[in-house]
PDB file of N, CA and C in Angstrom:
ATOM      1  N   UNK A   1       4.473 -13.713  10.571  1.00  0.00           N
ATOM      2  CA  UNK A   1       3.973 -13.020   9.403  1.00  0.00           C
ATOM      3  C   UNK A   1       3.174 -11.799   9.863  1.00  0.00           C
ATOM      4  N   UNK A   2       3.285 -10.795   9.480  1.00  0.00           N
ATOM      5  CA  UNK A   2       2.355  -8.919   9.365  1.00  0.00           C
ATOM      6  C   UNK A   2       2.044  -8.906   8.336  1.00  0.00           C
ATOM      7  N   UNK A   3       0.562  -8.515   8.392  1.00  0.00           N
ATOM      8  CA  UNK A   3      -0.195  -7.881   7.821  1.00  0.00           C
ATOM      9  C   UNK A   3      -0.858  -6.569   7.398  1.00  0.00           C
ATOM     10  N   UNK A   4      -0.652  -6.092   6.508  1.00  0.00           N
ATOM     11  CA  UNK A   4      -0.698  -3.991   6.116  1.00  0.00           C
ATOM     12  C   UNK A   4      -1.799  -4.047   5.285  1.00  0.00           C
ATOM     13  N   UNK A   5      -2.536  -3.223   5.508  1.00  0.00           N
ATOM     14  CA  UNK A   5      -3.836  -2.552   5.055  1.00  0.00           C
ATOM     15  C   UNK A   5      -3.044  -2.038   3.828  1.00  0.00           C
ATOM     16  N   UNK A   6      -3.228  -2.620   2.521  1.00  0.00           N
ATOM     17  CA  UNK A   6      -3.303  -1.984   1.419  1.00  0.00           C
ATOM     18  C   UNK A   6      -4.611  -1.089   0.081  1.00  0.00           C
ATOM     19  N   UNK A   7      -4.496  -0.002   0.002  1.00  0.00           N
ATOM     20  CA  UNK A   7      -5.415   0.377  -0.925  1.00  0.00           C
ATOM     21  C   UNK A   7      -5.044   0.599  -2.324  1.00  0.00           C
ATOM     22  N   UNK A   8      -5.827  -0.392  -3.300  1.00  0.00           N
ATOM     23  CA  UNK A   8      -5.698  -0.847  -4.439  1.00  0.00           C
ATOM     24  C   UNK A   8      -7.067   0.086  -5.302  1.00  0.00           C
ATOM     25  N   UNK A   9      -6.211   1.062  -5.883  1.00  0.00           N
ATOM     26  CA  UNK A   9      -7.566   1.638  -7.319  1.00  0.00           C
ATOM     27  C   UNK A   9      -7.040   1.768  -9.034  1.00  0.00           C
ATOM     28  N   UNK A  10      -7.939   1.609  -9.317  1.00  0.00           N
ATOM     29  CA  UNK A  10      -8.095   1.085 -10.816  1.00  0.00           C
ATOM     30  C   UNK A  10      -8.495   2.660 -11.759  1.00  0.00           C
ATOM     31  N   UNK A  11      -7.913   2.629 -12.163  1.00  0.00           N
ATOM     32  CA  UNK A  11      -8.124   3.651 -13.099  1.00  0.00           C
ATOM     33  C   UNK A  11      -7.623   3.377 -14.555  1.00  0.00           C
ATOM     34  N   UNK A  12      -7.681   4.378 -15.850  1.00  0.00           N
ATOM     35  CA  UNK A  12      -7.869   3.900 -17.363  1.00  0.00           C
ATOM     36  C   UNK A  12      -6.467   3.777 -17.635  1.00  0.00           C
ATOM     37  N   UNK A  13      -5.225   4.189 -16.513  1.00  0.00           N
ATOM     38  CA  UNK A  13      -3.930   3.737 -17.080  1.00  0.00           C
ATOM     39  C   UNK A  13      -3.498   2.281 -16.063  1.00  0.00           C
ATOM     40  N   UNK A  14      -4.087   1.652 -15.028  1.00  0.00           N
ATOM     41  CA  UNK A  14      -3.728   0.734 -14.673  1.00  0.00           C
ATOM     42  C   UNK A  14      -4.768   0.612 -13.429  1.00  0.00           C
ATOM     43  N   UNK A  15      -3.852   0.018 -12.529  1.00  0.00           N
ATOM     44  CA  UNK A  15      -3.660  -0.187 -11.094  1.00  0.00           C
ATOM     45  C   UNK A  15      -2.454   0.726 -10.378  1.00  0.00           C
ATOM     46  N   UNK A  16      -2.948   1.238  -9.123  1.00  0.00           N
ATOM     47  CA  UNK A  16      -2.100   2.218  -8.166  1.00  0.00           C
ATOM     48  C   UNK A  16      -2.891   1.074  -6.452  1.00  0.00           C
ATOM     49  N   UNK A  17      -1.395   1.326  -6.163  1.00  0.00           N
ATOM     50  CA  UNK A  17      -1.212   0.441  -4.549  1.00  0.00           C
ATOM     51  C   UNK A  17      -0.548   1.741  -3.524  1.00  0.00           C
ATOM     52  N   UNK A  18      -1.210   1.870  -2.864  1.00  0.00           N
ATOM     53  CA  UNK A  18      -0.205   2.673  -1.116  1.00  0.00           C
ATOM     54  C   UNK A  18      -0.371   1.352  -0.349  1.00  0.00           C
ATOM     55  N   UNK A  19       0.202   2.069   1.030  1.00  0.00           N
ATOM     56  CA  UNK A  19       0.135   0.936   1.961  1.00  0.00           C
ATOM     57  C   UNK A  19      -0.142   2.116   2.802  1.00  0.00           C
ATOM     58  N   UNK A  20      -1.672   3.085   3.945  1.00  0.00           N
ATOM     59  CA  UNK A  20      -1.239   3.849   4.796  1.00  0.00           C
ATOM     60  C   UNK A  20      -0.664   4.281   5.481  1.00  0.00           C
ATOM     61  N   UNK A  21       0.062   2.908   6.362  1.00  0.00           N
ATOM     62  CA  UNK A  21       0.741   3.032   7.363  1.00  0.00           C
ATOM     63  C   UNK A  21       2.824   3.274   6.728  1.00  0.00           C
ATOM     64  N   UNK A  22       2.541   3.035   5.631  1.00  0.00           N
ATOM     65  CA  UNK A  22       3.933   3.270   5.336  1.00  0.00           C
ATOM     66  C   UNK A  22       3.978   4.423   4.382  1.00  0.00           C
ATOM     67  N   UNK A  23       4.502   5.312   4.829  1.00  0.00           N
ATOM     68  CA  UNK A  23       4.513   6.627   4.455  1.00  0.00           C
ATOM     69  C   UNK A  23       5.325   6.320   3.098  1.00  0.00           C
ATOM     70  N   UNK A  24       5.098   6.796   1.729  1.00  0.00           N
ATOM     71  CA  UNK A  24       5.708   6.879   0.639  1.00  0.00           C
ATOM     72  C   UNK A  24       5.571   4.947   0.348  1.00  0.00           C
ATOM     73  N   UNK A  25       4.793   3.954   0.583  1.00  0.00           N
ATOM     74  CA  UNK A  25       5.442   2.837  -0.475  1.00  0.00           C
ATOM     75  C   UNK A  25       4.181   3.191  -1.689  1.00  0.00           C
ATOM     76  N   UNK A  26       4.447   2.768  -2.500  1.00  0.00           N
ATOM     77  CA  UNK A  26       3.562   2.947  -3.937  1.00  0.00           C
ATOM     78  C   UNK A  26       4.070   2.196  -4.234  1.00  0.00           C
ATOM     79  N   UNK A  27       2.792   1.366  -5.424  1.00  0.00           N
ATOM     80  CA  UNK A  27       3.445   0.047  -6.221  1.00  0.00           C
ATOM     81  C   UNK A  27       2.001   0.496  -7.300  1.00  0.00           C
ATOM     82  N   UNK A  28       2.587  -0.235  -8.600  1.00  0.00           N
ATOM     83  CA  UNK A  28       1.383   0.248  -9.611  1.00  0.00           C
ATOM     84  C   UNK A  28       1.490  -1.137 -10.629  1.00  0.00           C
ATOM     85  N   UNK A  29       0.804  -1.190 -11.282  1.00  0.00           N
ATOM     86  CA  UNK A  29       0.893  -2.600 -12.366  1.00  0.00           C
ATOM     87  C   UNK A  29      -0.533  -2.310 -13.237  1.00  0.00           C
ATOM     88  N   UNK A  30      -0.063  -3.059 -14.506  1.00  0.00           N
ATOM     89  CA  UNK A  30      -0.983  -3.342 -15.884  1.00  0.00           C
ATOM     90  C   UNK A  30      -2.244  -4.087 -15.067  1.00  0.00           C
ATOM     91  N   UNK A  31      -2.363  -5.273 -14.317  1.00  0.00           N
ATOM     92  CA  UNK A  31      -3.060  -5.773 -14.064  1.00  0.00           C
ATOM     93  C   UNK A  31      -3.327  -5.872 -12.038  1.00  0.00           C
ATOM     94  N   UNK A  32      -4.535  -6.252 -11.801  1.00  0.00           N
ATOM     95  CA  UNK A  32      -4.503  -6.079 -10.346  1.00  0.00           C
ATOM     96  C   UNK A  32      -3.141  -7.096  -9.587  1.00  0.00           C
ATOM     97  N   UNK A  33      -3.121  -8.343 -10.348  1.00  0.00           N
ATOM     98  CA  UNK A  33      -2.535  -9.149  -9.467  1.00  0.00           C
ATOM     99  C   UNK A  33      -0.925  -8.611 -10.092  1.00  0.00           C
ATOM    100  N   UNK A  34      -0.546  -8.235 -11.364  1.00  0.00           N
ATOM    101  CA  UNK A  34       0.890  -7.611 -11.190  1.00  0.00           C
ATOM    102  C   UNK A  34       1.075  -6.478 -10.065  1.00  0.00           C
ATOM    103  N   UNK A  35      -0.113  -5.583  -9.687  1.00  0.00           N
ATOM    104  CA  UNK A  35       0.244  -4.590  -8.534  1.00  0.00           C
ATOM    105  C   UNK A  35       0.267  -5.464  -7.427  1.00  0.00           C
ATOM    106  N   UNK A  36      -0.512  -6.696  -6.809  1.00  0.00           N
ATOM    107  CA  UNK A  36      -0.327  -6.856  -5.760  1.00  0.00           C
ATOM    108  C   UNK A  36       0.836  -7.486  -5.216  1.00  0.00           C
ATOM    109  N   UNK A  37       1.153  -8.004  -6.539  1.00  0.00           N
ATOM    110  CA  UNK A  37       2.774  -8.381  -6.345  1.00  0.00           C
ATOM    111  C   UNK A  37       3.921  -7.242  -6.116  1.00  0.00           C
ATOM    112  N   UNK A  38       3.652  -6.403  -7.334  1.00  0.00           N
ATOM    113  CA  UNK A  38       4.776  -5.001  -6.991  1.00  0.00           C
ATOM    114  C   UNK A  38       4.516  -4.381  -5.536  1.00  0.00           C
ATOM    115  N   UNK A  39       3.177  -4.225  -4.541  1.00  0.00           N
ATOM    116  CA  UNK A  39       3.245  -3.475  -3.738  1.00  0.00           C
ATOM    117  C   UNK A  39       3.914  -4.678  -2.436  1.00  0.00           C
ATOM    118  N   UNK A  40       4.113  -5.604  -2.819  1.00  0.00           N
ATOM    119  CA  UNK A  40       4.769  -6.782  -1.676  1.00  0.00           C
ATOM    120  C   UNK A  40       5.803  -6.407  -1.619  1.00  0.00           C
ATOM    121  N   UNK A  41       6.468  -6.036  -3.053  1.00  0.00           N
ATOM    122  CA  UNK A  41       7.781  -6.259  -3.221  1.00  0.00           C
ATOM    123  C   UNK A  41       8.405  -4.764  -2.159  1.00  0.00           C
ATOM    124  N   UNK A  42       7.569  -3.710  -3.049  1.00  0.00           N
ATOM    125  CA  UNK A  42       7.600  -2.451  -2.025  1.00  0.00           C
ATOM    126  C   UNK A  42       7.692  -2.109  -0.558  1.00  0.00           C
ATOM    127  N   UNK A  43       6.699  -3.145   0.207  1.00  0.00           N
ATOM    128  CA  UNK A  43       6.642  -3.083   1.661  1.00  0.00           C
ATOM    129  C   UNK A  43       7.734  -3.817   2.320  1.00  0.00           C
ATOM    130  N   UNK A  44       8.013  -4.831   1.279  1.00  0.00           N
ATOM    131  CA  UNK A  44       9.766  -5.845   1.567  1.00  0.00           C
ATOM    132  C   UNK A  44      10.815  -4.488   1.961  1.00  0.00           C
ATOM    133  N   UNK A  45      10.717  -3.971   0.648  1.00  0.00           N
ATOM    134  CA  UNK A  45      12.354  -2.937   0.895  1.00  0.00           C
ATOM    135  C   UNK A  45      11.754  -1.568   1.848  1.00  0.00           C
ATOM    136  N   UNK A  46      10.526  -1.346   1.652  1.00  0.00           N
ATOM    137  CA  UNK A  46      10.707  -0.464   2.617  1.00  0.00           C
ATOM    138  C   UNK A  46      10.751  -1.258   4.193  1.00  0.00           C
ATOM    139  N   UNK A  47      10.090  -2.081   4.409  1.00  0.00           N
ATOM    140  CA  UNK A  47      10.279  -2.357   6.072  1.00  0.00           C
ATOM    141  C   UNK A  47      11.766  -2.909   6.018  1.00  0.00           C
ATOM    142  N   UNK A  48      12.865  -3.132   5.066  1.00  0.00           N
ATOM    143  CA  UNK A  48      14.188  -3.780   5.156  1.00  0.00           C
ATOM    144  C   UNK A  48      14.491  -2.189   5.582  1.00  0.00           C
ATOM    145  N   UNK A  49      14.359  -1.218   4.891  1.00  0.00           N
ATOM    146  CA  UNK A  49      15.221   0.182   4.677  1.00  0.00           C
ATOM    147  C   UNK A  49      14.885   1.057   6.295  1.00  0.00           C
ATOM    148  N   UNK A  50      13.601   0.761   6.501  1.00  0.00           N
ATOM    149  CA  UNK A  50      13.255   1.352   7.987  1.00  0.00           C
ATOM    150  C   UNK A  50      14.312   0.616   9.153  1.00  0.00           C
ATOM    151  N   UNK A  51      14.548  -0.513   8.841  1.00  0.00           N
ATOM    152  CA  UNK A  51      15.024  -1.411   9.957  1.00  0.00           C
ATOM    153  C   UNK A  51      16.987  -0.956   9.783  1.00  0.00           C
ATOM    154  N   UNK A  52      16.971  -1.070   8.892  1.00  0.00           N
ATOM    155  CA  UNK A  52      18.861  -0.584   8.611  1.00  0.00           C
ATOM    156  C   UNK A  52      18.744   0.884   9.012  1.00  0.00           C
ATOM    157  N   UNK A  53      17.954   1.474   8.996  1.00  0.00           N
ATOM    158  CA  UNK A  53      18.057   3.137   9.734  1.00  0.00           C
ATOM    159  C   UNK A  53      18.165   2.606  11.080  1.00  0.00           C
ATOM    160  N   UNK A  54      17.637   1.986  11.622  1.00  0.00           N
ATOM    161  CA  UNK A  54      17.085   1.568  13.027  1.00  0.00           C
ATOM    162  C   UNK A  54      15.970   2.780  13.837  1.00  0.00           C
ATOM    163  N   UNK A  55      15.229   2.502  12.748  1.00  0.00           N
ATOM    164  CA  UNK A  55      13.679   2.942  13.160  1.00  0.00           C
ATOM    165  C   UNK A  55      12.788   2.013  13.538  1.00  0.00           C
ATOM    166  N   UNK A  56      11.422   2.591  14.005  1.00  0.00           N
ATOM    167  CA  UNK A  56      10.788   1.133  14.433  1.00  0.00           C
ATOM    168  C   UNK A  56       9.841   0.867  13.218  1.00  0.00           C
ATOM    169  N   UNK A  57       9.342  -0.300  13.715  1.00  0.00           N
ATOM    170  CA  UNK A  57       8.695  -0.922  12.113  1.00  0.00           C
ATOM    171  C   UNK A  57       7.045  -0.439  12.712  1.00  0.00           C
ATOM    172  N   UNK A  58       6.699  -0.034  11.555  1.00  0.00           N
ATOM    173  CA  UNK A  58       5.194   0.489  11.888  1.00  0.00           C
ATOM    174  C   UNK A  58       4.356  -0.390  12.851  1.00  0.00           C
ATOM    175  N   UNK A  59       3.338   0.108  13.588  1.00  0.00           N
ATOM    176  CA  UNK A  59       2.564  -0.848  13.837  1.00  0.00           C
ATOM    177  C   UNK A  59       1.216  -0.792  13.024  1.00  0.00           C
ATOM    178  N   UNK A  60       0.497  -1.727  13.494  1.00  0.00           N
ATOM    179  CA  UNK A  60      -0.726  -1.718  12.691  1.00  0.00           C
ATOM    180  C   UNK A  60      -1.862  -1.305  13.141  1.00  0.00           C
ATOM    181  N   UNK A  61      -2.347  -1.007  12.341  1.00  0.00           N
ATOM    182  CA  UNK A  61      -3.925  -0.484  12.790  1.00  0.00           C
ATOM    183  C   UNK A  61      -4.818  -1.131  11.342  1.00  0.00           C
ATOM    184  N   UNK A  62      -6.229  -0.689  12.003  1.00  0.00           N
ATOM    185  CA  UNK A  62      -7.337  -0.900  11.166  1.00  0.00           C
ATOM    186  C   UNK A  62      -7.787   0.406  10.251  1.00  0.00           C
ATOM    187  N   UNK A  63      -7.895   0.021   9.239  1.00  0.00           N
ATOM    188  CA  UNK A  63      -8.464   0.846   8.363  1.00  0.00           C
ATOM    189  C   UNK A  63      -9.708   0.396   8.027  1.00  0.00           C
ATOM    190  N   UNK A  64     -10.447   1.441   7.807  1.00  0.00           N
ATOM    191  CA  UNK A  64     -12.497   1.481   7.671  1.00  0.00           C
ATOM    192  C   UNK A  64     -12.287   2.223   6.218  1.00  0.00           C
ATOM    193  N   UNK A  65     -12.732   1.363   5.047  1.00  0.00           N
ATOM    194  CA  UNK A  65     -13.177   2.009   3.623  1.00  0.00           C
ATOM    195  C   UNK A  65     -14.697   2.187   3.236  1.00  0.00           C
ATOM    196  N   UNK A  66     -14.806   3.234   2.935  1.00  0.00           N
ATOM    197  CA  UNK A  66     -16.343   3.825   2.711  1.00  0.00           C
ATOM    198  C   UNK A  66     -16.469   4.652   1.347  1.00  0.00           C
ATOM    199  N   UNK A  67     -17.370   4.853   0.862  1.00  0.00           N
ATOM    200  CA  UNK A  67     -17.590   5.904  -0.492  1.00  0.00           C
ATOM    201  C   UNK A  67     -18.648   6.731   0.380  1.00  0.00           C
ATOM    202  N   UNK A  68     -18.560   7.809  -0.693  1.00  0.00           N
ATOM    203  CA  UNK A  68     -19.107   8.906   0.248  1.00  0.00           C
ATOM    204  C   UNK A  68     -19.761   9.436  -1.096  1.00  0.00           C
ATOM    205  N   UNK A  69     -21.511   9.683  -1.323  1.00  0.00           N
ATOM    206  CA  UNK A  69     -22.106  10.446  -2.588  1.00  0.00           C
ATOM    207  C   UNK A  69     -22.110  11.550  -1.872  1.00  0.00           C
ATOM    208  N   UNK A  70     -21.320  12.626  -3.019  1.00  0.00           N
ATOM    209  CA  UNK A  70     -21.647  14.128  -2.997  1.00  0.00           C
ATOM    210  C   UNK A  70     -22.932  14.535  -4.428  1.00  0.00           C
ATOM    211  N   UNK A  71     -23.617  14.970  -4.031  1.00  0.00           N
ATOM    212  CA  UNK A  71     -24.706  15.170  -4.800  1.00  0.00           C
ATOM    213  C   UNK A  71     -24.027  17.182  -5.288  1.00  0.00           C
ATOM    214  N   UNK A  72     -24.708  16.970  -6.768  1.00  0.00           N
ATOM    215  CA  UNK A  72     -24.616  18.419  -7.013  1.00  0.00           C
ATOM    216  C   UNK A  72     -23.503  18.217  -8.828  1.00  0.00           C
TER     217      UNK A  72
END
């Protein structure tokens, strides 16, 4: 089993999912847990679609999340 750093934000029309390390997957849903399902489904076909090119499958890294106040 692999594991991908996903970033999940909430805004007034839903939920929006990337995955960093995979360039272009997006997954979005009404509710958090319908996105976390759609962005599974996403990283499925994209790591299937990388592998039938015969590219290599990403590796992983760590991602560090922070907020940052800009004053003004």
């Amino acid at each position: 089993m692999t594991q991908y750093s996903v970033i999940i934000e909430k805004d007034e029309d839903g939920y929006f999912a990337h995955v960093p390390i995979i360039q272009g997957c997006y997954a979005q849903g009404d509710t958090y847990e319908e996105t976390l399902l759609n962005i599974e489904d996403a990283i499925r076909l994209h790591l299937e679609d990388i592998m039938k090119s015969g590219q290599k499958l990403p590796k992983l890294h760590q991602i560090s999340l922070t907020t940052v106040e800009i004053s003004g």
